[in-house]
Protein backbone atom coordinates (compact mmCIF):
# COMPACT_ATOMS: atom_id res chain seq x y z
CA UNK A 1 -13.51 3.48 -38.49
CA UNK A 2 -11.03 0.20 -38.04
CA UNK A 3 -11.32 -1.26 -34.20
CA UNK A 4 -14.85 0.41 -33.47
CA UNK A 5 -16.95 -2.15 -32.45
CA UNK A 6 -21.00 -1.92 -34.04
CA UNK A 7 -23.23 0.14 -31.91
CA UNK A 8 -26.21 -1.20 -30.00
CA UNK A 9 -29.72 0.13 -29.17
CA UNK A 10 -31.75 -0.67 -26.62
CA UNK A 11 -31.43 -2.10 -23.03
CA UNK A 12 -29.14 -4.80 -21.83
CA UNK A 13 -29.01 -7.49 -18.94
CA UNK A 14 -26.19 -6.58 -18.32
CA UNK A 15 -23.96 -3.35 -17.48
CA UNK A 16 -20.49 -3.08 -19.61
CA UNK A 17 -18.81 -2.75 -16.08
CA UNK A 18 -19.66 -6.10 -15.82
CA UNK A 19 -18.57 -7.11 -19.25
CA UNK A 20 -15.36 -5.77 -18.85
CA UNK A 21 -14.89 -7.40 -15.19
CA UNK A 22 -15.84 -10.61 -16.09
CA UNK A 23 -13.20 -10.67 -19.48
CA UNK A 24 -10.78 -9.49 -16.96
CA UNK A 25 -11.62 -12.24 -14.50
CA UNK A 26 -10.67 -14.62 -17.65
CA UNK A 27 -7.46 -13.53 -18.53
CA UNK A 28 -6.10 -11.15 -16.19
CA UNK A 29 -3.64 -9.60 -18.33
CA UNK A 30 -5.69 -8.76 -21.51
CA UNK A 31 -4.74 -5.34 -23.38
CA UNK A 32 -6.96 -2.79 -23.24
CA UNK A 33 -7.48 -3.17 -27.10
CA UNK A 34 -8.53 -7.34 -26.83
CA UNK A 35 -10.71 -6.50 -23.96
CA UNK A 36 -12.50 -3.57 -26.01
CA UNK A 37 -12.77 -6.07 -28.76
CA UNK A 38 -14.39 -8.79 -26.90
CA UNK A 39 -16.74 -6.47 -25.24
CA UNK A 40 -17.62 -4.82 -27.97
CA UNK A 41 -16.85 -1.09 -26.87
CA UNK A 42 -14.10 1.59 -27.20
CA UNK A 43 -11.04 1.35 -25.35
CA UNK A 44 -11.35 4.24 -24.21
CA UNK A 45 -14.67 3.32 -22.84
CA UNK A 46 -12.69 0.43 -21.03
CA UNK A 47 -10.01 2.59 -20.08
CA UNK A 48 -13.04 4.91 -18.08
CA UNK A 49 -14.91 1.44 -16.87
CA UNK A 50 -11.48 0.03 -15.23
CA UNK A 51 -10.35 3.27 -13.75
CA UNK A 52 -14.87 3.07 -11.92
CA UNK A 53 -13.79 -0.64 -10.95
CA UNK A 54 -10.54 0.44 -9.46
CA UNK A 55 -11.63 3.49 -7.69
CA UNK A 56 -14.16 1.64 -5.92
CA UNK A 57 -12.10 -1.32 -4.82
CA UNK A 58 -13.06 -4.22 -7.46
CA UNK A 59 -10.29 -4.36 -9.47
CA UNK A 60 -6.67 -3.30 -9.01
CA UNK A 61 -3.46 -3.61 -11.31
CA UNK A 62 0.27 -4.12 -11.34
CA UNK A 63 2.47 -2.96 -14.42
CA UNK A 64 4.78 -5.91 -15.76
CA UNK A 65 6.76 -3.91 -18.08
CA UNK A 66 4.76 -2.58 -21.01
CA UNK A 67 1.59 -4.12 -19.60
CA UNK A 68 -0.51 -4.65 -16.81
CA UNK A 69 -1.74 -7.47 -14.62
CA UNK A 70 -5.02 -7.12 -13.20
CA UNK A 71 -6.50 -8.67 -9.74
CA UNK A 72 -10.66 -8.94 -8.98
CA UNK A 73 -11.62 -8.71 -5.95
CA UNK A 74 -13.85 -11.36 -5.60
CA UNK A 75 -15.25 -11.08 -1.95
CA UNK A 76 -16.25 -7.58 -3.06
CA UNK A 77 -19.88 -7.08 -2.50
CA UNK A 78 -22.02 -5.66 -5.62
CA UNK A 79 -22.95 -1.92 -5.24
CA UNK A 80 -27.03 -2.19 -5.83
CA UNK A 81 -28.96 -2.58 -2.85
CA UNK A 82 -30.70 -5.53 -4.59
CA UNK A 83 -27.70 -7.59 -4.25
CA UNK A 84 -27.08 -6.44 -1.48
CA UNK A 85 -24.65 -9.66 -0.24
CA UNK A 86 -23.95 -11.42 -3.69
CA UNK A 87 -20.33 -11.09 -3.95
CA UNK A 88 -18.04 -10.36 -7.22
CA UNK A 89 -17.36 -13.95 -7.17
CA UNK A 90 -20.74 -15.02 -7.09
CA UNK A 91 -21.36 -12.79 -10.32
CA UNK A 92 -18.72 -14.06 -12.01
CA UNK A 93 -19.34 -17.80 -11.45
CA UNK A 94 -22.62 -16.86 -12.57
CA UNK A 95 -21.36 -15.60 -15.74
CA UNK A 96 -18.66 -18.64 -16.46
CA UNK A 97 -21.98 -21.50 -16.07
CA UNK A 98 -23.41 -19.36 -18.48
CA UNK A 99 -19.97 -19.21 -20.76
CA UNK A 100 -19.11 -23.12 -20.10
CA UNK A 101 -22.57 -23.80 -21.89
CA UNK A 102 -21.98 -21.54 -24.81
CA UNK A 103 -18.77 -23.36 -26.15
CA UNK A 104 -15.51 -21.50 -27.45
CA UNK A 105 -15.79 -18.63 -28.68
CA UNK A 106 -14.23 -17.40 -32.59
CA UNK A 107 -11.75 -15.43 -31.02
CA UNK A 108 -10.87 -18.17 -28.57
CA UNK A 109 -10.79 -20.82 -31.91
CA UNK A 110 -9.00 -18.58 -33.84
CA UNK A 111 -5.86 -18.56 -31.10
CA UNK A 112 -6.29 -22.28 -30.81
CA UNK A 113 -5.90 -22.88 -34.56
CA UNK A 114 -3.14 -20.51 -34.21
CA UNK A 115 -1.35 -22.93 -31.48
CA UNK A 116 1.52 -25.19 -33.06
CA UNK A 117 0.89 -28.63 -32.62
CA UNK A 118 2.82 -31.46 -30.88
């Protein structure tokens, strides 16, 4: 089936919740269908993780016409007890060292090639 990203087996680092918050936290009005993409999961897998982040106060959303524009709440604090003080903001910083080091991403050269040139 077209748009159905490959399944995976076995344990992660980490959760999709936090897959899907940190792609949010880069470009805060992503479709549902780029953000399953980059995540590798269903949308309506996202749909279900964004409606958990909302509920509980990480995430929020305005509709701009057609689409939405999503706000993190980055002095949220992260629901285990083991991080117990390390903020949403302090995940995703976390998360963009680790991007920064990685380089672009296909997607990400793709759209770039796409971009006219002056």
């Amino acid at each position: 089936m077209d748009g159905v990203p490959e399944s995976h087996n076995g344990w992660t680092f980490l959760t999709n919740h936090a897959r899907v918050l940190a792609a949010i936290a880069d470009n805060h009005s992503a479709r549902i269908r780029d953000l399953a993409a980059h995540c590798r999961l269903t949308e309506r897998a996202v749909q279900k993780i964004i409606a958990d982040l909302e509920q509980d106060g990480y995430l929020s959303h305005t509709r701009e016409g057609r689409s939405n524009t999503y706000r993190v709440e980055p002095d949220k604090v992260l629901r285990h007890p083991a991080e117990a003080g390390l903020s949403v903001a302090a995940l995703l910083s976390l998360l963009a060292q680790d991007d920064a080091g990685r380089g672009p991403r296909p997607e990400a050269e793709a759209a770039e090639a796409a971009e006219p040139r002056s």
